[in-house]
Protein backbone atom coordinates (compact mmCIF):
# COMPACT_ATOMS: atom_id res chain seq x y z
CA UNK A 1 -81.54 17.12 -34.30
CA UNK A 2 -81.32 19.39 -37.47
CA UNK A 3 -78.90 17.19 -39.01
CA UNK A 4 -79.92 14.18 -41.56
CA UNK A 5 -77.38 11.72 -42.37
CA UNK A 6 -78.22 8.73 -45.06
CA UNK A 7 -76.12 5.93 -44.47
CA UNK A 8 -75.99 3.44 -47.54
CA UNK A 9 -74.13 0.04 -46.57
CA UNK A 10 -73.26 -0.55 -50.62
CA UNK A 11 -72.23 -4.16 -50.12
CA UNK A 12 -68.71 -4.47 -51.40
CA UNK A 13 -68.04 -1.61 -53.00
CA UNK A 14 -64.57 -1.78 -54.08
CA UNK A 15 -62.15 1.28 -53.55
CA UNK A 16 -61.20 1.15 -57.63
CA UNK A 17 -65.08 0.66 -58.84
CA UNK A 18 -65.54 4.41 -59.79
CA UNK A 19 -62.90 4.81 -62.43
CA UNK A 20 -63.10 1.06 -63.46
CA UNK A 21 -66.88 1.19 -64.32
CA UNK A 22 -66.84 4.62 -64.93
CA UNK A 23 -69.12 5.40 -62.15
CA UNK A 24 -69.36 9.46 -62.84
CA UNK A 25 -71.35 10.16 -60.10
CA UNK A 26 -68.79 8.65 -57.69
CA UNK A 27 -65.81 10.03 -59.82
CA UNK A 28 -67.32 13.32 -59.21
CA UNK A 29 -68.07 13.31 -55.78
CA UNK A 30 -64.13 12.02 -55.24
CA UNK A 31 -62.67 14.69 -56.43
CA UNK A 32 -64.75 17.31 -54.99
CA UNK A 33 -64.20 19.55 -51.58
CA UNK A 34 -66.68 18.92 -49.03
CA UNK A 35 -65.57 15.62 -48.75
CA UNK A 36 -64.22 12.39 -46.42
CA UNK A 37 -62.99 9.65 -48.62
CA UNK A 38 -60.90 6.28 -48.18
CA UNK A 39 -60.27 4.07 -50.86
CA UNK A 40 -58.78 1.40 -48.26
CA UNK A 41 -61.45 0.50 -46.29
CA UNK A 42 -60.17 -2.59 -44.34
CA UNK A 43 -62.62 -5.53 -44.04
CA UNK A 44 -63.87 -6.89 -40.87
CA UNK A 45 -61.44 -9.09 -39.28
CA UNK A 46 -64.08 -11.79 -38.93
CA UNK A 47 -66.84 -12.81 -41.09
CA UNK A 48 -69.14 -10.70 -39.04
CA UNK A 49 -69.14 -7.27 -40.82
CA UNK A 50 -72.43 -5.98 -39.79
CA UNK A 51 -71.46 -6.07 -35.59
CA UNK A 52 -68.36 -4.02 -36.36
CA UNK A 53 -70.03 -1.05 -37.40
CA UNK A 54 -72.39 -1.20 -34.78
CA UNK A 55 -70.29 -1.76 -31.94
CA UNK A 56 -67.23 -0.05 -32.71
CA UNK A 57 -65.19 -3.48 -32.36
CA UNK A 58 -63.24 -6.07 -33.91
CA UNK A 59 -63.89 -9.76 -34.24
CA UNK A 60 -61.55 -10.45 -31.34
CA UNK A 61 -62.85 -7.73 -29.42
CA UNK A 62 -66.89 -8.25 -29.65
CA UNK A 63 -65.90 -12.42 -29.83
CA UNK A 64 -67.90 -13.28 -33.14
CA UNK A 65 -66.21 -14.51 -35.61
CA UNK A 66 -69.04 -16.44 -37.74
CA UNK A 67 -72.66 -15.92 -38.10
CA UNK A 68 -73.47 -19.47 -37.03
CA UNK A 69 -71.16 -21.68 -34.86
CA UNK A 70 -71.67 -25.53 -33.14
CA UNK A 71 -73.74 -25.58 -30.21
CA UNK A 72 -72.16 -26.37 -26.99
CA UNK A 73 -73.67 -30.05 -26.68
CA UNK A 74 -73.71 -30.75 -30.76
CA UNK A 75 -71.85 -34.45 -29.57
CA UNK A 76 -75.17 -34.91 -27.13
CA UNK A 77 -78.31 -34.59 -29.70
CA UNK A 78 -79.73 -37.49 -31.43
CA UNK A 79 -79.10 -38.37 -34.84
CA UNK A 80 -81.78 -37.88 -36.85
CA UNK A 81 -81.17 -40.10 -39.82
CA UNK A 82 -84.32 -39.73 -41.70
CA UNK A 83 -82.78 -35.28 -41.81
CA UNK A 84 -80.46 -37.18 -44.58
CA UNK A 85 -83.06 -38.72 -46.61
CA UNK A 86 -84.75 -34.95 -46.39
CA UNK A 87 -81.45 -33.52 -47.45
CA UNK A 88 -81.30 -35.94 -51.25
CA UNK A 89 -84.90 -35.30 -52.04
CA UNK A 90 -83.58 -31.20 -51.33
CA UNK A 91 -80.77 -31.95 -53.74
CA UNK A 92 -83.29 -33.21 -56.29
CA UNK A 93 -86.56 -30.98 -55.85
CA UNK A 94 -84.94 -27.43 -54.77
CA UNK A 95 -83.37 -27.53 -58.30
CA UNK A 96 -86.68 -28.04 -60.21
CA UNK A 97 -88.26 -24.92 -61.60
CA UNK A 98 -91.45 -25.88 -61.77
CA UNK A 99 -91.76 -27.29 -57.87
CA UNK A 100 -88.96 -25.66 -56.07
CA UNK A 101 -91.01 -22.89 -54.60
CA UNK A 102 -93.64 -25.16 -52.90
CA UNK A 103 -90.55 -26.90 -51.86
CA UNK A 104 -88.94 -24.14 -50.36
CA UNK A 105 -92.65 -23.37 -48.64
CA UNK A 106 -92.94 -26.84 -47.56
CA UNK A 107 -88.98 -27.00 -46.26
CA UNK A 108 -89.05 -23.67 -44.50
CA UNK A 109 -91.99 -24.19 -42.49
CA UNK A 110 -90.83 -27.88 -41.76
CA UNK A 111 -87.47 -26.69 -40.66
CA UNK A 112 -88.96 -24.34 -38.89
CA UNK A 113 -90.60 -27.00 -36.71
CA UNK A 114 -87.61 -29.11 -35.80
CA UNK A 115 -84.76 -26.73 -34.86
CA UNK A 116 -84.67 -23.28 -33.47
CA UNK A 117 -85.98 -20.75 -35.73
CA UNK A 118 -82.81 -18.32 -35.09
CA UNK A 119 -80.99 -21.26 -37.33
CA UNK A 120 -83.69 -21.87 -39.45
CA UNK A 121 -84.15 -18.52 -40.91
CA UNK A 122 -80.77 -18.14 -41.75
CA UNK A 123 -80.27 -21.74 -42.78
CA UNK A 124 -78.62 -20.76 -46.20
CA UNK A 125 -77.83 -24.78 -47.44
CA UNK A 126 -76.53 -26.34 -44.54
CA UNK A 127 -76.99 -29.96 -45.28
CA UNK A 128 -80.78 -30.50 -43.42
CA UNK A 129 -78.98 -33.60 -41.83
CA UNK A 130 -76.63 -31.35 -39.93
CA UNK A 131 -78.41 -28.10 -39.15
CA UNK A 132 -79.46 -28.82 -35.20
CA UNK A 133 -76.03 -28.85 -34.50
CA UNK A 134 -75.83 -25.00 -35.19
CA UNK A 135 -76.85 -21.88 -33.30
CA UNK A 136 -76.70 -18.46 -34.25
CA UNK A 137 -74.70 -15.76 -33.47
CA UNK A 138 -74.71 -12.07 -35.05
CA UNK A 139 -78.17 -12.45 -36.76
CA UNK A 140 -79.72 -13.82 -32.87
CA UNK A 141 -81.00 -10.51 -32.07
CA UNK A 142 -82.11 -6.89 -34.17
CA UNK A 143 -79.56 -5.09 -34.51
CA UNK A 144 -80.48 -1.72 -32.53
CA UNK A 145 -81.36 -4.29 -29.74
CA UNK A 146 -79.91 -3.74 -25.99
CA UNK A 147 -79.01 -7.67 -26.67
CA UNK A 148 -76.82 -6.21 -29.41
CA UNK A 149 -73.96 -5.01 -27.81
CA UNK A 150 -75.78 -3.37 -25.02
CA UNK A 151 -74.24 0.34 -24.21
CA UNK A 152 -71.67 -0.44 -26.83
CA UNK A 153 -74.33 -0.41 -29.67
CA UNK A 154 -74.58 2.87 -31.75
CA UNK A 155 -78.13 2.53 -31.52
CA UNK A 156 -78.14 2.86 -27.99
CA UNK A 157 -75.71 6.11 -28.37
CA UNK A 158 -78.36 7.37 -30.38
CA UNK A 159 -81.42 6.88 -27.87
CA UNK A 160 -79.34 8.32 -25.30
CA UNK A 161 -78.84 11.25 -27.58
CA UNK A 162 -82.03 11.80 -28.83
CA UNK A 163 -81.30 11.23 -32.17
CA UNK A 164 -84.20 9.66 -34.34
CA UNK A 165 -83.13 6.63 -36.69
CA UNK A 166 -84.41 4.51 -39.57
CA UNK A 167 -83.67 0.91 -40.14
CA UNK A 168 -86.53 -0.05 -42.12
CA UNK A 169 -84.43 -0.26 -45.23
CA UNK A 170 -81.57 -2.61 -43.26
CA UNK A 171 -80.95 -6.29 -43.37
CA UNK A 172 -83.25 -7.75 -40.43
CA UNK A 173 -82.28 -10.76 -39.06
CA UNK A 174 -79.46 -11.22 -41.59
CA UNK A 175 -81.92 -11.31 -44.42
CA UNK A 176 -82.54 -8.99 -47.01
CA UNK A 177 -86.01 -7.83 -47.76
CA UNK A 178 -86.99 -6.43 -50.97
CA UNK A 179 -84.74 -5.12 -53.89
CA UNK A 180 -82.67 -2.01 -54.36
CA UNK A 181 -84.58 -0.22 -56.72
CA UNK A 182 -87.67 -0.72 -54.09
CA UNK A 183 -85.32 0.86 -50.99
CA UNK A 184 -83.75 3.66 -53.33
CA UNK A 185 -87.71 4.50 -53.79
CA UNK A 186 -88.29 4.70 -50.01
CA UNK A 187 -85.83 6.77 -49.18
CA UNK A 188 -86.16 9.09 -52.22
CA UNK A 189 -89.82 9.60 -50.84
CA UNK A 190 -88.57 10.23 -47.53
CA UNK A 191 -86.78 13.09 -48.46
CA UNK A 192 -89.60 14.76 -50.81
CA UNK A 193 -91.78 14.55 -48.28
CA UNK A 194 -89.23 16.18 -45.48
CA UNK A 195 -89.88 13.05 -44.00
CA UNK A 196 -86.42 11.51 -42.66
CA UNK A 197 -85.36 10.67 -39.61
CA UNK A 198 -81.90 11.92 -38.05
CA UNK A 199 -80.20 8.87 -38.85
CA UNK A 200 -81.28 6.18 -42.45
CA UNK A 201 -79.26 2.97 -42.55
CA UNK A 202 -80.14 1.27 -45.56
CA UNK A 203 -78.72 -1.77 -47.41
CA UNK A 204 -77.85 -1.56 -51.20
CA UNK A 205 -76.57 -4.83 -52.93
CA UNK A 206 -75.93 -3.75 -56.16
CA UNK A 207 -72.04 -4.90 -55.84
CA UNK A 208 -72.48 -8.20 -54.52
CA UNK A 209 -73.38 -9.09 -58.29
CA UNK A 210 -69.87 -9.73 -59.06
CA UNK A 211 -70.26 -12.76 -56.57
CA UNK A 212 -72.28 -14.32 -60.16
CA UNK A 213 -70.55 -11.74 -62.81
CA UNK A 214 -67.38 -11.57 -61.66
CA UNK A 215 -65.49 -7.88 -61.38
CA UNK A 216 -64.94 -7.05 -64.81
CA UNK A 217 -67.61 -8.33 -67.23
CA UNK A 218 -70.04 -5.57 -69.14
CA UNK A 219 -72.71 -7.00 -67.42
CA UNK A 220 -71.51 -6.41 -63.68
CA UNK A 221 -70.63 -2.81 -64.89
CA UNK A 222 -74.01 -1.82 -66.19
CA UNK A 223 -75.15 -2.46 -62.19
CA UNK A 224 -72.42 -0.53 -61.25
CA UNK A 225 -73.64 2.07 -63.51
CA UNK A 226 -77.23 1.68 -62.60
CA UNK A 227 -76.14 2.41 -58.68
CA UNK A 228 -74.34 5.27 -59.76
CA UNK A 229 -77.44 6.88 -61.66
CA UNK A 230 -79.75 5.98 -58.68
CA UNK A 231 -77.19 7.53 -56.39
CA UNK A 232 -77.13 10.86 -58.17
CA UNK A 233 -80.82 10.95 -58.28
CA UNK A 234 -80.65 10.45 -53.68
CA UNK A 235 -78.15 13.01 -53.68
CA UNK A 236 -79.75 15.30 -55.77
CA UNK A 237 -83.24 15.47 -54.16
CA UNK A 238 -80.53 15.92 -50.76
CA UNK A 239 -79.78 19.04 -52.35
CA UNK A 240 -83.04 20.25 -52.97
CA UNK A 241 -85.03 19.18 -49.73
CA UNK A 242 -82.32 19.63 -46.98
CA UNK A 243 -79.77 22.08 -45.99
CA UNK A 244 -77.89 20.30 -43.71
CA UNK A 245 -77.29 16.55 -44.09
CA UNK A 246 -74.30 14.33 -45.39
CA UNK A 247 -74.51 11.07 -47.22
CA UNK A 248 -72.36 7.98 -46.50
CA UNK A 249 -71.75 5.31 -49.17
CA UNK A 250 -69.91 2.48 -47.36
CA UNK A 251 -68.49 -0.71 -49.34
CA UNK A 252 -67.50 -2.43 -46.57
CA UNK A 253 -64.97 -4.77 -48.18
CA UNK A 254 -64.20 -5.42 -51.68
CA UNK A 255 -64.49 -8.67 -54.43
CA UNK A 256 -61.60 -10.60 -56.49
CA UNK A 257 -62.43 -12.53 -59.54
CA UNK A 258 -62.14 -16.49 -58.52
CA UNK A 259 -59.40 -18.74 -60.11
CA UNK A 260 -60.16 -22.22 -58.01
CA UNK A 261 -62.93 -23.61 -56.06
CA UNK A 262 -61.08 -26.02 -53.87
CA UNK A 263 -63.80 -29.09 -52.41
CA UNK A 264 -62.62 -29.83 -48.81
CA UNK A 265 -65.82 -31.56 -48.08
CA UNK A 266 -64.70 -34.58 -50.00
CA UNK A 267 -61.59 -34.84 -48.69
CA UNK A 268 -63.39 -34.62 -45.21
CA UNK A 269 -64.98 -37.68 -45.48
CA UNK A 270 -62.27 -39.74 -46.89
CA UNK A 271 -60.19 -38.15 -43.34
CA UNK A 272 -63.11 -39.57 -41.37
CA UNK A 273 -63.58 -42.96 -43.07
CA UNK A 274 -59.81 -43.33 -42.73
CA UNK A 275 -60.02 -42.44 -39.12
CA UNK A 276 -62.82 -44.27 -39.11
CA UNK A 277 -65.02 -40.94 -36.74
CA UNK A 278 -69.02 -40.66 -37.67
CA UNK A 279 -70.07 -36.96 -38.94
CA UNK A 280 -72.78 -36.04 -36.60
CA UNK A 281 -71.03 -38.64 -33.80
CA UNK A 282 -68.03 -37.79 -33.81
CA UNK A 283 -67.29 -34.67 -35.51
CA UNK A 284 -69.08 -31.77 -37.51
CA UNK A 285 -68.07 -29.23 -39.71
CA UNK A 286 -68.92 -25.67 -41.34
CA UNK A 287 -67.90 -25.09 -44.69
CA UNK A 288 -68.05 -21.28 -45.90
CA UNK A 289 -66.81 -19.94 -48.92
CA UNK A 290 -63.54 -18.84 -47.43
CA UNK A 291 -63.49 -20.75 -44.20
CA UNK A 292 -63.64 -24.31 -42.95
CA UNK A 293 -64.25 -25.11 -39.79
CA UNK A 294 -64.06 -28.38 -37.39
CA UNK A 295 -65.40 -29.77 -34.18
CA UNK A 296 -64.92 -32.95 -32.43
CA UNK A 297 -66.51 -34.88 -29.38
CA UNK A 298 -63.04 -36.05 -28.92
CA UNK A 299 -60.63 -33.40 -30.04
CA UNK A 300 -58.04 -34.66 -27.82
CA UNK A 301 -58.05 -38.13 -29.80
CA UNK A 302 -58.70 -36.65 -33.43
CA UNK A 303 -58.12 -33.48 -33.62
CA UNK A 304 -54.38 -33.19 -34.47
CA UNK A 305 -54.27 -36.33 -36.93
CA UNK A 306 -57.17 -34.65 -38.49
CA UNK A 307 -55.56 -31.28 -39.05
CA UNK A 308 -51.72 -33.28 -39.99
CA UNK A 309 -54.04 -35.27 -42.68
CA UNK A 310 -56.34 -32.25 -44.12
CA UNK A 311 -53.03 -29.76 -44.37
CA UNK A 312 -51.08 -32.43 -46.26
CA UNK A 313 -53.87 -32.92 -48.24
CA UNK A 314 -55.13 -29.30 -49.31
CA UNK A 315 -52.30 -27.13 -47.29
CA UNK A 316 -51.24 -25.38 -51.01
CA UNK A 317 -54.83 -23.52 -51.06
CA UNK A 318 -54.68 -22.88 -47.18
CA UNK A 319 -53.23 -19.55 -45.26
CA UNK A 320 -51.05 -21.14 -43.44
CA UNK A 321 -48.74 -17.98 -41.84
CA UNK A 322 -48.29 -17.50 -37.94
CA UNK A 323 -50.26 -14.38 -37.89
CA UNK A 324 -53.69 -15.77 -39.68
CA UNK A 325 -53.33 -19.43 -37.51
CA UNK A 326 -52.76 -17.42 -33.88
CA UNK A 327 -55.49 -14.98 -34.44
CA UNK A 328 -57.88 -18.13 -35.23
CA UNK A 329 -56.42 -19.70 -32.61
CA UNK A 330 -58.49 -16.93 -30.58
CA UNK A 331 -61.65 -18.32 -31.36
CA UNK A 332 -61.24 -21.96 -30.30
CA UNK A 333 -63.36 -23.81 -29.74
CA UNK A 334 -66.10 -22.00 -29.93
CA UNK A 335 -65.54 -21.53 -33.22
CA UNK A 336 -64.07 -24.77 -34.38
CA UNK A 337 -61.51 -27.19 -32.80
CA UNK A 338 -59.59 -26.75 -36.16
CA UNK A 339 -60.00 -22.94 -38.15
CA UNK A 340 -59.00 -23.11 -41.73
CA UNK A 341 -59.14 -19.70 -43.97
CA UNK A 342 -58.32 -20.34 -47.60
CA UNK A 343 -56.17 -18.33 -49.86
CA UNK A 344 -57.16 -15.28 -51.64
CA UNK A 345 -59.08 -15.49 -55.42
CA UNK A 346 -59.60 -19.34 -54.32
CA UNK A 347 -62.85 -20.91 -52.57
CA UNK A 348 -64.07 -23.53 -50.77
CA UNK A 349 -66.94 -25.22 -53.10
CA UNK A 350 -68.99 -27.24 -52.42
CA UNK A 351 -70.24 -24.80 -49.15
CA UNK A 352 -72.96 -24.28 -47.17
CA UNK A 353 -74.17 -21.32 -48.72
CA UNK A 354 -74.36 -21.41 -52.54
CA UNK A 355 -75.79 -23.55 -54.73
CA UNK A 356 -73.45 -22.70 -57.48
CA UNK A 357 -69.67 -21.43 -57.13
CA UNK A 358 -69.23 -17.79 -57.01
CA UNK A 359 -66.95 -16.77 -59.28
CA UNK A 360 -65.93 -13.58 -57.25
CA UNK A 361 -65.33 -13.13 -53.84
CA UNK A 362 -64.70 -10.74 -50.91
CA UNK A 363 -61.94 -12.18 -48.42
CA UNK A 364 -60.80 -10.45 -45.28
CA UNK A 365 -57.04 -9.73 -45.52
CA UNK A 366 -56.20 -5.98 -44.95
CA UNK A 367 -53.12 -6.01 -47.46
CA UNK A 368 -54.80 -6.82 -50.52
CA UNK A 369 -56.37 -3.97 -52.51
CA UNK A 370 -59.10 -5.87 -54.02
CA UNK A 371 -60.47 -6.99 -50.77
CA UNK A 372 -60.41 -3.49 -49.39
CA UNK A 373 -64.06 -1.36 -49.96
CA UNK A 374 -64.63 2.43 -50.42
CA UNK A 375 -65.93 5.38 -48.02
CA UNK A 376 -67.49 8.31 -48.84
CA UNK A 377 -69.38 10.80 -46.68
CA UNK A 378 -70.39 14.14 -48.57
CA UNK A 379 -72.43 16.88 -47.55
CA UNK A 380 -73.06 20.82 -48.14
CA UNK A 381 -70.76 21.09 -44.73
CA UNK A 382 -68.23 18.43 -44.66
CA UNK A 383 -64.90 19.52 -44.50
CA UNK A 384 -62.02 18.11 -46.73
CA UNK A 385 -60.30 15.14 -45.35
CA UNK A 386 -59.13 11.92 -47.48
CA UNK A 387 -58.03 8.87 -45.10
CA UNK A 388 -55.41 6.27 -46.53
CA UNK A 389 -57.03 3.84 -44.71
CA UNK A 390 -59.39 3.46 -42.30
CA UNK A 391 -61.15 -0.07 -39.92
CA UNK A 392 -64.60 -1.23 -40.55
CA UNK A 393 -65.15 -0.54 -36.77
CA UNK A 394 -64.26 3.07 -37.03
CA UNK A 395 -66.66 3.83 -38.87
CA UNK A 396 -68.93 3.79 -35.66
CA UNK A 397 -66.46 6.70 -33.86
CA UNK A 398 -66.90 8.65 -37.32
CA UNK A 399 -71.00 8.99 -37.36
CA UNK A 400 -70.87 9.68 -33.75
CA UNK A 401 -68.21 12.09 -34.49
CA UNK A 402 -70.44 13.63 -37.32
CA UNK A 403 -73.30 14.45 -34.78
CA UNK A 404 -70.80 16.04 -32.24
CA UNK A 405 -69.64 18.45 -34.29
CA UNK A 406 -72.66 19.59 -35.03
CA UNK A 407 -71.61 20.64 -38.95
């Protein structure tokens, strides 16, 4: 294949960044010919983005909505009660400079030893107490795996085609290995040395900085200016190593400055001590940054008190609306006996992924500009062609499409 394309996933790149952080590089590709360009990029419709891409499918098609879900038999496994005298001495030593690496060493390879290490190396800060009651689901397998989507995977499109690829610079596993600056490097090398494969996906994280900075502070900008620079430099050394080749910068949603952290957790508990249900017994939960979701051994007994209780109680922050509640009704239960997604610019905190709340976040309704992300695929032979909009899981169809016509 004469063709080189460089795929960079830019993790939430928002459609507005360019002009808003003065990204000149970006600007300047944008209002160039040779050219396809959506500002609207439409987030996945689950909280799955990296399967969308890769199989061509939405949430409700591929049947993933979360990265980690309840095993089948959660209500069967012992308690381990000594997991919650683990999970305060985490609370206490994880946040001490001085010893919270050996802790992390010591924790990892403990963890490691008492529940399946698909969970365990993706265990984020799920409460120690309660992690055996999860599996994984999108991170299970690698991603250009026939377990990944099988015939469906764009990776397998590829073998069949005989078209080389290059994952190194990817999220493995989803985890991230290394820093930016390190994979720009790689790549940059790659194409000195006429080294590239048909097809690079790499992973550049630059934008998920306004999770800490927020959208709008002069700190989050100089990153945004720092991609731009390092992005100029790729595309330049394109220019002067390859004839034919295009370059894809994907955000593949956008961010939105936080206004409320709303804690369901504690309000949880006081449902469960009212209703007087066990956690780990009786019920379990997950507790993203945007979603919460339920299980119970009993849902039949608990499950509709529960949800009249936790609605009265937080309902204001929830989305609420026919269309979000049937399309989560889809997922039941594998997913949760009760599906909650909060409102946008709010969050669920405390969760079981940060340590500290975010103050900006990426949510996944289509309508709000914020939360959409930016395309870009330029090249010496791309044709003209902006898009108002366009689905995470076309992007699949569109580097197939790329290869077919041969340009």
């Amino acid at each position: 294949m004469n063709k080189k394309i460089i795929f960079l996933l830019t993790d939430a790149l928002r459609g507005d960044y360019p002009e808003l952080h003065d990204m000149k590089f970006l600007k300047q590709k944008l209002s160039e010919d040779n050219r396809i360009a959506s500002r609207a990029v439409h987030p996945s419709t689950g909280f799955c983005e990296i399967i969308e891409y890769v199989l061509g499918q939405s949430a409700s098609e591929h049947g993933m909505l979360a990265q980690i879900t309840a095993k089948e038999n959660w209500h069967e496994m012992k308690y381990r009660p000594y997991l919650s005298v683990l999970y305060k001495y985490n609370n206490i030593f994880g946040n001490i400079p001085k010893v919270r690496g050996v802790w992390r060493i010591f924790l990892d390879k403990l963890m490691s030893s008492i529940t399946e290490p698909e969970v365990a190396r993706v265990r984020y800060h799920i409460p120690i107490h309660m992690l055996d009651y999860f599996r994984a689901t999108e991170s299970l397998y690698e991603y250009d795996s026939w377990e990944f989507g099988g015939e469906n995977n764009l990776f397998y499109w590829f073998k069949e085609n005989n078209i080389s690829y290059d994952i190194d610079n990817f999220v493995k596993f989803n985890k991230i290995k290394g820093i930016d600056k390190d994979r720009f490097e790689d790549i940059n090398n790659k194409i000195k040395n006429k080294s590239l494969k048909d097809f690079t996906l790499a992973y550049i994280g630059n934008a998920e900085m306004a999770h800490f900075k927020g959208t709008t502070s002069n700190e989050f900008k100089e990153y945004m200016v720092d991609m731009d620079k390092s992005l100029e430099v790729l595309s330049k050394n394109l220019d002067e190593h390859y004839d034919n080749y295009e370059l894809v910068i994907l955000g593949d949603h956008g961010m939105v400055d936080v206004e409320q952290h709303v804690d369901c957790i504690s309000e949880i508990k006081k449902i469960a001590n009212d209703l007087g249900i066990s956690e780990g017994k009786d019920y379990i939960y997950f507790v993203d940054s945007t979603c919460l979701r339920l299980w119970f051994k009993q849902p039949e007994l608990h499950q509709s008190l529960f949800d009249k209780k936790l609605v009265d109680i937080i309902g204001e922050h929830l989305e609420l609306t026919d269309d979000i509640t049937n399309y989560l009704d889809k997922f039941k239960p594998e997913y949760g006996n009760l599906l909650y997604l909060i409102q946008g610019k709010k969050i669920f905190y405390p969760d079981f992924f940060n340590t500290k709340a975010n103050v900006g976040m990426h949510g996944y309704k289509h309508d709000i500009f914020g939360q959409q992300g930016l395309l870009l695929l330029t090249g010496p032979n791309v044709e003209n062609n902006d898009v108002d909009k366009i689905e995470l899981k076309d992007i699949k169809s569109l580097i197939i499409s790329r290869y077919q016509n041969g340009k």
